[in-house]
PDB file of N, CA and C in Angstrom:
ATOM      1  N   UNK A   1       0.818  -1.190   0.000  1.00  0.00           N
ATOM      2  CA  UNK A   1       0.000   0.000   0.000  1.00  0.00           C
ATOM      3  C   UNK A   1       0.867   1.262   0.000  1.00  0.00           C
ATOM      4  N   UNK A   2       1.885   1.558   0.740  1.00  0.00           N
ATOM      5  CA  UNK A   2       2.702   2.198   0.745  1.00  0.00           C
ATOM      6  C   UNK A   2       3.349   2.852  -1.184  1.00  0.00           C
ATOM      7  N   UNK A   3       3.456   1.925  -1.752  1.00  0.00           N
ATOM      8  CA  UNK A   3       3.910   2.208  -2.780  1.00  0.00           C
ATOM      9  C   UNK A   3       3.077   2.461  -3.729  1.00  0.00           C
ATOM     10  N   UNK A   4       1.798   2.277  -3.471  1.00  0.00           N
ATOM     11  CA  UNK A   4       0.361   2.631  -4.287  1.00  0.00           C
ATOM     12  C   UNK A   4      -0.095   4.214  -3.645  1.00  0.00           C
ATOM     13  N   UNK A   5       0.457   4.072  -2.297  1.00  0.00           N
ATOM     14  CA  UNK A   5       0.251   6.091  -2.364  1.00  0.00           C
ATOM     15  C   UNK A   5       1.380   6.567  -2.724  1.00  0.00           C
ATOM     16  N   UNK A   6       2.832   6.073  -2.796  1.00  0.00           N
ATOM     17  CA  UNK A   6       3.781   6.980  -2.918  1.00  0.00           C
ATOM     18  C   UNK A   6       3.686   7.316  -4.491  1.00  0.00           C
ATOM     19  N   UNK A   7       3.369   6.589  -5.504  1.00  0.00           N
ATOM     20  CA  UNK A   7       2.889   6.138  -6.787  1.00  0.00           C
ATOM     21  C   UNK A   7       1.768   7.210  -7.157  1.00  0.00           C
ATOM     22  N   UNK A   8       0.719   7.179  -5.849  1.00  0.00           N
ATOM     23  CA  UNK A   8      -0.306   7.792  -6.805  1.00  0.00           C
ATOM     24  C   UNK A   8      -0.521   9.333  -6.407  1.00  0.00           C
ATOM     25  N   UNK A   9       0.552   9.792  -5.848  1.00  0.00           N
ATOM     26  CA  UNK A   9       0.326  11.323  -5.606  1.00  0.00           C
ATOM     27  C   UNK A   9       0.728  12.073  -7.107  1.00  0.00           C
ATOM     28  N   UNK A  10       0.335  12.837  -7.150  1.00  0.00           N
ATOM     29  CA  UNK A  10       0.311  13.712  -8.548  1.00  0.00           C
ATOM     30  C   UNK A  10       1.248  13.901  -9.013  1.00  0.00           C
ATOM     31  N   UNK A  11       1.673  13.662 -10.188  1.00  0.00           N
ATOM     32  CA  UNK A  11       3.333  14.107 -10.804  1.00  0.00           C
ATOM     33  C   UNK A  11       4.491  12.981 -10.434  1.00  0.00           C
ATOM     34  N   UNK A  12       3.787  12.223  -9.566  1.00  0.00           N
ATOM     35  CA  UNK A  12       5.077  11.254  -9.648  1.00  0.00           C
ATOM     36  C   UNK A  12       5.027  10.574 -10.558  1.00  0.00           C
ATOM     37  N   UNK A  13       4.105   9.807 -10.994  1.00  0.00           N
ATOM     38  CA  UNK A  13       4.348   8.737 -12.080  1.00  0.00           C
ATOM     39  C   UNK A  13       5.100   9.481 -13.258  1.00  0.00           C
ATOM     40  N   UNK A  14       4.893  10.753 -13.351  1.00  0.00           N
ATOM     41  CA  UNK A  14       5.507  11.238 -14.462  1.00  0.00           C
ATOM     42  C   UNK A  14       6.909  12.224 -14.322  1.00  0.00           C
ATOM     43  N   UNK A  15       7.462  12.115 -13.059  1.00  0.00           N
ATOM     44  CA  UNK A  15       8.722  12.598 -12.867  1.00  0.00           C
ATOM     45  C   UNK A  15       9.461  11.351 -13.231  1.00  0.00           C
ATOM     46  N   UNK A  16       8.552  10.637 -13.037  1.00  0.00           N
ATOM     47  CA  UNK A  16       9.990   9.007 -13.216  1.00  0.00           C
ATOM     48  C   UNK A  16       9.857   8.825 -14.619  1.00  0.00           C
ATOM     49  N   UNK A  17       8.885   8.745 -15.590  1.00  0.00           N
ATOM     50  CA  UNK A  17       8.988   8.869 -16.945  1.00  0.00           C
ATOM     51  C   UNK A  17       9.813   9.468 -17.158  1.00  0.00           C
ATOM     52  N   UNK A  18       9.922  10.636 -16.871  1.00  0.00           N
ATOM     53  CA  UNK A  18      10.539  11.875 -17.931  1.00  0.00           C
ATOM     54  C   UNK A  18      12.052  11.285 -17.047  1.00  0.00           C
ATOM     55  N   UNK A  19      12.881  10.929 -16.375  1.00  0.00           N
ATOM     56  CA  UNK A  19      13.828  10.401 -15.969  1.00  0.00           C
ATOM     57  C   UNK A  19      14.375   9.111 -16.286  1.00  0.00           C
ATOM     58  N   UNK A  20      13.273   8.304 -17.068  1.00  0.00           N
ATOM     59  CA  UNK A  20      13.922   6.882 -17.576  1.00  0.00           C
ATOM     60  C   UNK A  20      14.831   7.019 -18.346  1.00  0.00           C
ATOM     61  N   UNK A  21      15.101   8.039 -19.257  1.00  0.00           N
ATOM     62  CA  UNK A  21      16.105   7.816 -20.192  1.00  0.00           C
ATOM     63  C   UNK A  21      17.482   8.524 -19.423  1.00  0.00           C
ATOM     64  N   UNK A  22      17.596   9.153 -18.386  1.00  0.00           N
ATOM     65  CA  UNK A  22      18.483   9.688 -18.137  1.00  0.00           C
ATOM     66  C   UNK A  22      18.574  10.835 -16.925  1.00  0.00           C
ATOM     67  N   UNK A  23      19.632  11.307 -16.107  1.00  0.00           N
ATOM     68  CA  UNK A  23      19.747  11.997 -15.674  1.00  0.00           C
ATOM     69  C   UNK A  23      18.953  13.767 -16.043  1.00  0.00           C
ATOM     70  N   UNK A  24      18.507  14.456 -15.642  1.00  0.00           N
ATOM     71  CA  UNK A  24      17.610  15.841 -15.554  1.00  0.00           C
ATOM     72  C   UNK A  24      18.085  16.752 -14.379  1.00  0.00           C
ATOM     73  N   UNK A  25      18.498  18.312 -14.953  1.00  0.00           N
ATOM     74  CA  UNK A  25      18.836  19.176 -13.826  1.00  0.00           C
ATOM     75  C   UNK A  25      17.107  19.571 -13.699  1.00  0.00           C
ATOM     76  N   UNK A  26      16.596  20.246 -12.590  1.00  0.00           N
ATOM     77  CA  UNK A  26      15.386  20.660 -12.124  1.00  0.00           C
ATOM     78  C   UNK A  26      14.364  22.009 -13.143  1.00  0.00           C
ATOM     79  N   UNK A  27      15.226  22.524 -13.739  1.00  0.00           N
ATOM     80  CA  UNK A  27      14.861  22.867 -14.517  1.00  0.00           C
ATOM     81  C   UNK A  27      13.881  22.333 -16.004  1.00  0.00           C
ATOM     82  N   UNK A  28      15.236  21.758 -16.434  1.00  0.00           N
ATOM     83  CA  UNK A  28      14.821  20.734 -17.306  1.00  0.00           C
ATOM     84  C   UNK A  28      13.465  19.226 -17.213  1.00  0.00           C
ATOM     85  N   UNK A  29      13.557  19.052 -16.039  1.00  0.00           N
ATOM     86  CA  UNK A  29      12.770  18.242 -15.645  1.00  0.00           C
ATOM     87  C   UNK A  29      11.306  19.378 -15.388  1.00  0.00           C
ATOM     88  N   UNK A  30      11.159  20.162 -14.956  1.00  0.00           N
ATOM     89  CA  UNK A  30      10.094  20.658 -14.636  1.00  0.00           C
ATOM     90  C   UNK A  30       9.130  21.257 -15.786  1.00  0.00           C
ATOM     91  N   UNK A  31      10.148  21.515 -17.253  1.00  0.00           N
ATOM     92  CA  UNK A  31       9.707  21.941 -18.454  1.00  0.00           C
ATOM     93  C   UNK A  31       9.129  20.439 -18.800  1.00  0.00           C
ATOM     94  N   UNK A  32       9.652  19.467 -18.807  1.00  0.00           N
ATOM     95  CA  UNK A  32       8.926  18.753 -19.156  1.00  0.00           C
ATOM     96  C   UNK A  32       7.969  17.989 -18.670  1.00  0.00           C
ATOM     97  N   UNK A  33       7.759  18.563 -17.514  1.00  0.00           N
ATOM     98  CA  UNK A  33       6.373  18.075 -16.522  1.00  0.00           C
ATOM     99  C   UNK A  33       5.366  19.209 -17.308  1.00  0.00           C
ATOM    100  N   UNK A  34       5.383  20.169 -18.068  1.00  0.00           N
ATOM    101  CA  UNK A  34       4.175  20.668 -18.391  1.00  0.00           C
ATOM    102  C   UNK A  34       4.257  21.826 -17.329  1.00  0.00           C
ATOM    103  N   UNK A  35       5.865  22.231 -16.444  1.00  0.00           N
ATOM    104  CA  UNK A  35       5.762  23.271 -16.092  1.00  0.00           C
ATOM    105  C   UNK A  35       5.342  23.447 -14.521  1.00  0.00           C
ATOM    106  N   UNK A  36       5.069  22.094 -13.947  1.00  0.00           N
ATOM    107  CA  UNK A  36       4.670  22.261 -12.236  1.00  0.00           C
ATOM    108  C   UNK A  36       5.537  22.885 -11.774  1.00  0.00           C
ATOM    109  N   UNK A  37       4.252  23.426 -10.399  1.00  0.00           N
ATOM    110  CA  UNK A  37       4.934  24.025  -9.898  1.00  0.00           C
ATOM    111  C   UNK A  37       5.887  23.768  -9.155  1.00  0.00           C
ATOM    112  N   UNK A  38       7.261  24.966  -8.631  1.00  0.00           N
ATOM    113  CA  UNK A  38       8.759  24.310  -7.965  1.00  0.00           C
ATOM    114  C   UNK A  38       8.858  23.844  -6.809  1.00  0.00           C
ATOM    115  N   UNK A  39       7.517  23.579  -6.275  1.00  0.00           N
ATOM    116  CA  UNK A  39       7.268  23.355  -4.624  1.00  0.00           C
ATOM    117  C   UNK A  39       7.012  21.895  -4.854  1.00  0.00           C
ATOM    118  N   UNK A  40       6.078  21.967  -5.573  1.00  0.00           N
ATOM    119  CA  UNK A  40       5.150  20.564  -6.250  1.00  0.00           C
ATOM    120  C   UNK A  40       6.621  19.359  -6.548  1.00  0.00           C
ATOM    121  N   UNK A  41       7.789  19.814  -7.675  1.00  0.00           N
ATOM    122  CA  UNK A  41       8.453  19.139  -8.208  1.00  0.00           C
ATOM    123  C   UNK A  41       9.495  18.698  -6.787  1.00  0.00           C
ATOM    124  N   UNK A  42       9.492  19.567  -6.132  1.00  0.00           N
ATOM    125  CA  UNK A  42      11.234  19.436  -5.246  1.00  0.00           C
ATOM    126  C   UNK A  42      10.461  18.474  -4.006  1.00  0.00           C
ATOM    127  N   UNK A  43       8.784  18.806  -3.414  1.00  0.00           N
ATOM    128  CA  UNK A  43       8.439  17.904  -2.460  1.00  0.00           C
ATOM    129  C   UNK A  43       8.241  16.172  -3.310  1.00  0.00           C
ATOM    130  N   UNK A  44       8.227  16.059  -4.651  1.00  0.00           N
ATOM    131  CA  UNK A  44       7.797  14.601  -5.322  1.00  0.00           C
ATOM    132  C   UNK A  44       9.681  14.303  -4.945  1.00  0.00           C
ATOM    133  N   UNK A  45      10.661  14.939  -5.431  1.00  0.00           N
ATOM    134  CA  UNK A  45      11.734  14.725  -5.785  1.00  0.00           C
ATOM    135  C   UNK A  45      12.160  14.198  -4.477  1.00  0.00           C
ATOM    136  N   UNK A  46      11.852  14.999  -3.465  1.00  0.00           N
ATOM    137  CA  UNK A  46      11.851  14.522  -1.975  1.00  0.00           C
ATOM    138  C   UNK A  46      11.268  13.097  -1.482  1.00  0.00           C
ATOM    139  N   UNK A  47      10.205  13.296  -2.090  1.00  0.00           N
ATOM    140  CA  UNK A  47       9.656  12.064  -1.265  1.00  0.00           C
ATOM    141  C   UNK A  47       9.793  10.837  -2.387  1.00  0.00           C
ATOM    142  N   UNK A  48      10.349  10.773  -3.413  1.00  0.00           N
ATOM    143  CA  UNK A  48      11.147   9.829  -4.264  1.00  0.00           C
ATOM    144  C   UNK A  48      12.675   9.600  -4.186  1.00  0.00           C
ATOM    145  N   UNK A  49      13.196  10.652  -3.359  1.00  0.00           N
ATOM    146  CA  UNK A  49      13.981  10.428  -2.792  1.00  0.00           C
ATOM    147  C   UNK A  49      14.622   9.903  -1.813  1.00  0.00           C
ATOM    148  N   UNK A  50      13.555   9.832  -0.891  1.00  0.00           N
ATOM    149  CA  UNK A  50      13.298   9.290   0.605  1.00  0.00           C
ATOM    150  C   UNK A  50      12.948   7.643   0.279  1.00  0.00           C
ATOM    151  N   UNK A  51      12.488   7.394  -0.798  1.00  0.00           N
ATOM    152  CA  UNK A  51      11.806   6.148  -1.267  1.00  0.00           C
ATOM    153  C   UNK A  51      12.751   5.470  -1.794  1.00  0.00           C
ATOM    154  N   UNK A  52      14.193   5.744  -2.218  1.00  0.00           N
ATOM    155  CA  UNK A  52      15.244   5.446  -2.829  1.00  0.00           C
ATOM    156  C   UNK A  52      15.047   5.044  -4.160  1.00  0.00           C
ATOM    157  N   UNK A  53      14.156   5.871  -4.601  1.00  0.00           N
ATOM    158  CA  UNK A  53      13.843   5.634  -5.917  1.00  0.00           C
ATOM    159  C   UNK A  53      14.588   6.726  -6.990  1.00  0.00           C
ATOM    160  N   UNK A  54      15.041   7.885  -6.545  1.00  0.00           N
ATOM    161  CA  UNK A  54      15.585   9.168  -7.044  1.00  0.00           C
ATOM    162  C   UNK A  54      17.141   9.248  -6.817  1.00  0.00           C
ATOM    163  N   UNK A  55      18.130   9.958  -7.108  1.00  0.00           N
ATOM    164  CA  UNK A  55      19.224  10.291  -6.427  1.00  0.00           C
ATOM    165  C   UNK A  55      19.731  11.393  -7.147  1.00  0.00           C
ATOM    166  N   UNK A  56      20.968  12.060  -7.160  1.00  0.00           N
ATOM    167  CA  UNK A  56      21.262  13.048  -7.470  1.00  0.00           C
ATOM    168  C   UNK A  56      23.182  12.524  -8.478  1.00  0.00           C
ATOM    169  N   UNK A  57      23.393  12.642  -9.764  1.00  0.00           N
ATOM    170  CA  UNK A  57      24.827  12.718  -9.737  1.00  0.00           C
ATOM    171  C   UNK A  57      25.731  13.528  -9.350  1.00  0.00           C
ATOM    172  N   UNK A  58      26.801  13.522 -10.143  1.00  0.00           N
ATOM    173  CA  UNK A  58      27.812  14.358  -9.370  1.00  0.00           C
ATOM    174  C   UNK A  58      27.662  15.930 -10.035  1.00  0.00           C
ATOM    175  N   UNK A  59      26.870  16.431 -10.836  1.00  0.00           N
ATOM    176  CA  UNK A  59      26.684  17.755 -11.181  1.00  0.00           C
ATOM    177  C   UNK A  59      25.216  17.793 -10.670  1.00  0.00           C
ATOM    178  N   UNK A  60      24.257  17.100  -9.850  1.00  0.00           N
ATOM    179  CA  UNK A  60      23.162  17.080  -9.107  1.00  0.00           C
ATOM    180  C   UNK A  60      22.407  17.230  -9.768  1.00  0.00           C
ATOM    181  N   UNK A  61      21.927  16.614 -10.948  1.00  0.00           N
ATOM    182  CA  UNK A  61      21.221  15.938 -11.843  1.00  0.00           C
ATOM    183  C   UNK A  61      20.311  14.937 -11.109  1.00  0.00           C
ATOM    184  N   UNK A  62      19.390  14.919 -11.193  1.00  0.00           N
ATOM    185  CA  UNK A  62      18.370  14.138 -10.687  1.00  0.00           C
ATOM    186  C   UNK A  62      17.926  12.714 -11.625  1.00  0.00           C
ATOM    187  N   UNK A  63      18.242  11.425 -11.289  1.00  0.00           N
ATOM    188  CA  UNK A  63      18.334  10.211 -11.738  1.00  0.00           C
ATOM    189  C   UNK A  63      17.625   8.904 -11.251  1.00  0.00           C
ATOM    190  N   UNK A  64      17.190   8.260 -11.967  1.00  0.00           N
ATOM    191  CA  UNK A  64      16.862   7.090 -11.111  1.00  0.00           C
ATOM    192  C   UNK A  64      17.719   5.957 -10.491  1.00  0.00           C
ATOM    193  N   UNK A  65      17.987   5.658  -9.678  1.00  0.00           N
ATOM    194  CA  UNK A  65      18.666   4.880  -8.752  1.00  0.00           C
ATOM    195  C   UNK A  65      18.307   3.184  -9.334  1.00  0.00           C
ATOM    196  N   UNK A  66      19.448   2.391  -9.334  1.00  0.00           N
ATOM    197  CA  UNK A  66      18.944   0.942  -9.816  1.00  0.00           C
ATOM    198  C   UNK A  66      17.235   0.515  -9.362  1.00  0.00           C
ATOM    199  N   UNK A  67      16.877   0.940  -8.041  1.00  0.00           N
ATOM    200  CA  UNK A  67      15.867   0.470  -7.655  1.00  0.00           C
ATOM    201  C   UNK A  67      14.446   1.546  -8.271  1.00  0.00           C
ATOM    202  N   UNK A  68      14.944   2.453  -8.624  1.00  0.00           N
ATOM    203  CA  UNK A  68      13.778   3.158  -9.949  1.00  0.00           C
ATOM    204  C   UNK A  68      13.877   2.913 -11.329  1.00  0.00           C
ATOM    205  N   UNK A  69      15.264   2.315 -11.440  1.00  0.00           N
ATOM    206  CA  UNK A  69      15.293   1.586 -12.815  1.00  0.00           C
ATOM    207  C   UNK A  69      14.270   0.561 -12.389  1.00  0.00           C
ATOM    208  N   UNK A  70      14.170  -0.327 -11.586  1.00  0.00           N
ATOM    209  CA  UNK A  70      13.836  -1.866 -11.597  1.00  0.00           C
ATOM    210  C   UNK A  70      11.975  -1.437 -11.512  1.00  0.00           C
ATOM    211  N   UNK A  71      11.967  -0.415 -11.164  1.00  0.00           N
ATOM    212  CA  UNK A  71       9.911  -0.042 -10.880  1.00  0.00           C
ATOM    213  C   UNK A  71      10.052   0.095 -12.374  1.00  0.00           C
ATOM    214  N   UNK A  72      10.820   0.895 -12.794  1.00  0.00           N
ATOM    215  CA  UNK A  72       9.955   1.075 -14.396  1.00  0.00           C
ATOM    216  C   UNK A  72      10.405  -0.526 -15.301  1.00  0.00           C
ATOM    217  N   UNK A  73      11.395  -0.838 -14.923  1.00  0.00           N
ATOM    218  CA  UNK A  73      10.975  -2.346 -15.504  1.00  0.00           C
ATOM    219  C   UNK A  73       9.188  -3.149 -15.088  1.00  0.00           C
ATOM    220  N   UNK A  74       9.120  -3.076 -13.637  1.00  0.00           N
ATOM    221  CA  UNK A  74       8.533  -3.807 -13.467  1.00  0.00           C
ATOM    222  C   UNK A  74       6.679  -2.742 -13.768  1.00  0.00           C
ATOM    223  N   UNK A  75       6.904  -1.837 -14.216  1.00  0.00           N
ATOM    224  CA  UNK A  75       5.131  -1.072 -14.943  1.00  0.00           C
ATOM    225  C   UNK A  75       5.628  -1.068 -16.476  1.00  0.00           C
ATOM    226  N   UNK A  76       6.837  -1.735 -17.003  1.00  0.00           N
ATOM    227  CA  UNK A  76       6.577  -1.877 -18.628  1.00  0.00           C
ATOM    228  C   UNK A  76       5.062  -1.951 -19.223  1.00  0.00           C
ATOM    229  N   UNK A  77       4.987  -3.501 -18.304  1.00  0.00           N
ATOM    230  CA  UNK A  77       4.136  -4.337 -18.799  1.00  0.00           C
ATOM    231  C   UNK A  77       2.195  -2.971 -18.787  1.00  0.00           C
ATOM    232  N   UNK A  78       2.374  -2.073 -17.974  1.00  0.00           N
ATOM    233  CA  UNK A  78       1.365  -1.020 -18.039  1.00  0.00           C
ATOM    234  C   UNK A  78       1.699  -0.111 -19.197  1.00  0.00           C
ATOM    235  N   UNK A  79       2.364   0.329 -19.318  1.00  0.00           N
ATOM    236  CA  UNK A  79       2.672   1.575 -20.234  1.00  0.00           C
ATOM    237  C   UNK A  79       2.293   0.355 -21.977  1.00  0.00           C
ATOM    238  N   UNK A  80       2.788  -0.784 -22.041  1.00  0.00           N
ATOM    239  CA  UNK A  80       2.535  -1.766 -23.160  1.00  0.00           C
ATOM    240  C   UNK A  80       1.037  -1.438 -22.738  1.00  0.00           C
ATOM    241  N   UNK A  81      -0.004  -2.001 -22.162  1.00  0.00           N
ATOM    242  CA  UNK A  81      -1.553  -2.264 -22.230  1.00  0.00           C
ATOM    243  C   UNK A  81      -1.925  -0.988 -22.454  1.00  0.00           C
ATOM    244  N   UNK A  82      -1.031   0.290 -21.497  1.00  0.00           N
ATOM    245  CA  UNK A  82      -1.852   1.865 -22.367  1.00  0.00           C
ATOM    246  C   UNK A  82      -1.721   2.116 -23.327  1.00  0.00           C
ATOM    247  N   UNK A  83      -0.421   1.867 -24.029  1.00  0.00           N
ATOM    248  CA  UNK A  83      -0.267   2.068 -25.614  1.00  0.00           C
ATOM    249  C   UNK A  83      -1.605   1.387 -26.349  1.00  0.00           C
ATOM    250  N   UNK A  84      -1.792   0.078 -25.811  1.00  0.00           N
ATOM    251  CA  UNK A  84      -2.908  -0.934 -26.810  1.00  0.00           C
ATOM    252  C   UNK A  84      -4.121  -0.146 -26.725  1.00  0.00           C
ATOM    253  N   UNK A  85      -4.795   0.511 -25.374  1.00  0.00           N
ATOM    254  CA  UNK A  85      -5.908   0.822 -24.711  1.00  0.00           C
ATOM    255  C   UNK A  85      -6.144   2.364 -25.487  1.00  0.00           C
ATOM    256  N   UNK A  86      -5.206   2.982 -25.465  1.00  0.00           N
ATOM    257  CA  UNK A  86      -5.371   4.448 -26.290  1.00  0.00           C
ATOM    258  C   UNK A  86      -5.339   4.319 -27.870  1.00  0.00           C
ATOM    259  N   UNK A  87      -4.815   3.142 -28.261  1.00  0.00           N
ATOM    260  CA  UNK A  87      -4.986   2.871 -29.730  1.00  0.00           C
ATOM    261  C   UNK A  87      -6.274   2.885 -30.012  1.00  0.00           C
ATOM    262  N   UNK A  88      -7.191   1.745 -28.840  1.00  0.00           N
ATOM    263  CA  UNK A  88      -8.681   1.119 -29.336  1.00  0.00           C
ATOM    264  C   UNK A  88      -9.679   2.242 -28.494  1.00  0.00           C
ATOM    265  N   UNK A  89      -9.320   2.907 -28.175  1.00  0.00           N
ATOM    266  CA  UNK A  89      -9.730   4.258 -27.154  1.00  0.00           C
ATOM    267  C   UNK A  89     -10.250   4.848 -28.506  1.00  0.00           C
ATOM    268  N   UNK A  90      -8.928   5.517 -29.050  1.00  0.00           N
ATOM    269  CA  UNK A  90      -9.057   6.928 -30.245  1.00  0.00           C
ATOM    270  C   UNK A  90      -9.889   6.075 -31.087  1.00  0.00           C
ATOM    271  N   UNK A  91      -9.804   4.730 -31.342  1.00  0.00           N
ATOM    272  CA  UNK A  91     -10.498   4.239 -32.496  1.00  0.00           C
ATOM    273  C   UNK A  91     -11.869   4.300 -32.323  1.00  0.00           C
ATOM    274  N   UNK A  92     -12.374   3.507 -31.302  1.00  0.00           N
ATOM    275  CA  UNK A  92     -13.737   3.653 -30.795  1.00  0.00           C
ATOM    276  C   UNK A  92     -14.536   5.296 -30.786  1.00  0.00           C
ATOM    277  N   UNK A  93     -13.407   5.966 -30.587  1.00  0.00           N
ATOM    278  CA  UNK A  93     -14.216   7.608 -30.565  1.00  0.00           C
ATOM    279  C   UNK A  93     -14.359   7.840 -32.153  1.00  0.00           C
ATOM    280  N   UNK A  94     -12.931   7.635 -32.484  1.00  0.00           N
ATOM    281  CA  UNK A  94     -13.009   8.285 -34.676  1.00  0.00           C
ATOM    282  C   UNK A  94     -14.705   7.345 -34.812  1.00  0.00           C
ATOM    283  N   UNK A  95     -14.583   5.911 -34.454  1.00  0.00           N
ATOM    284  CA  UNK A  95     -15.795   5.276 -35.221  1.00  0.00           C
ATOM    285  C   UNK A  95     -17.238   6.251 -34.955  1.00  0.00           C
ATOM    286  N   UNK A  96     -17.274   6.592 -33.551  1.00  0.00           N
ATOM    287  CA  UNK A  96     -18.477   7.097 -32.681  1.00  0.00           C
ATOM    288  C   UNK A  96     -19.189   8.429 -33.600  1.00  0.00           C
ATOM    289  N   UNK A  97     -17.971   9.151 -33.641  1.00  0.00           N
ATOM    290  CA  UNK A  97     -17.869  10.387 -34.838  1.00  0.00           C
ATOM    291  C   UNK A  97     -18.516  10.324 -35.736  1.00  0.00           C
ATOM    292  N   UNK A  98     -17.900   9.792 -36.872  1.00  0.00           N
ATOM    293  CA  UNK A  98     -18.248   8.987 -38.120  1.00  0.00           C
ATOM    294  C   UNK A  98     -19.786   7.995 -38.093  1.00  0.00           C
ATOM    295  N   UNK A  99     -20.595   7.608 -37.027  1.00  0.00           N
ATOM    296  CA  UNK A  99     -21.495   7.251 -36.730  1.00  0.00           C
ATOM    297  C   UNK A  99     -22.430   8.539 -36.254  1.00  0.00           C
ATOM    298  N   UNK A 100     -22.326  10.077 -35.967  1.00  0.00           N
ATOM    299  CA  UNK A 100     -22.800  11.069 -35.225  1.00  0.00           C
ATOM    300  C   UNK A 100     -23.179  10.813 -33.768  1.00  0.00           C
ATOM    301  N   UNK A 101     -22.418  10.228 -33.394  1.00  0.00           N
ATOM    302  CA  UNK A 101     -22.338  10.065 -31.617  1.00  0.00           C
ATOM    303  C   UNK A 101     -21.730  10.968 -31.181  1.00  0.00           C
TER     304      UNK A 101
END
């Protein structure tokens, strides 16, 4: 349970996205959150930090730690079923359209 609230507070799932491919100074990371706010980003960074899921390199770049590598291994298998689910999502709406729904 613990990791289903640390998970489901706002902006985390997507600070660790935007970090899978690589190290992010706070800046950079926050442009690509769509711009949250700097309170919002540094308390997630905190408390993903505290979770040992975050860490910092040696120019304090904000990174995922082997054990935030190993979470986004282990929600592949989600981000695969949303890709499928938003495919048959948009499709079902284009059809709905095209029907005047």
């Amino acid at each position: 349970m613990a990791a289903l609230d640390l998970l489901g507070r706002r902006w985390t799932l997507r600070i660790l996205w935007e970090l899978r491919l690589g190290p992010l100074g706070p800046r950079e990371l926050r442009s690509r959150c769509d711009s949250m706010s700097p309170s919002v980003l540094y308390q997630r960074l905190k408390d993903l930090r505290q979770a040992g899921l975050v860490g910092q390199d040696e120019s304090e770049r904000y990174r995922l730690t082997p054990l935030g590598l190993a979470l986004g291994e282990a929600i592949e298998p989600l981000n695969r079923w949303s890709a499928t689910w938003a495919a048959e999502w948009d499709g079902e709406r284009d059809a709905g359209r095209r029907r005047g729904e």
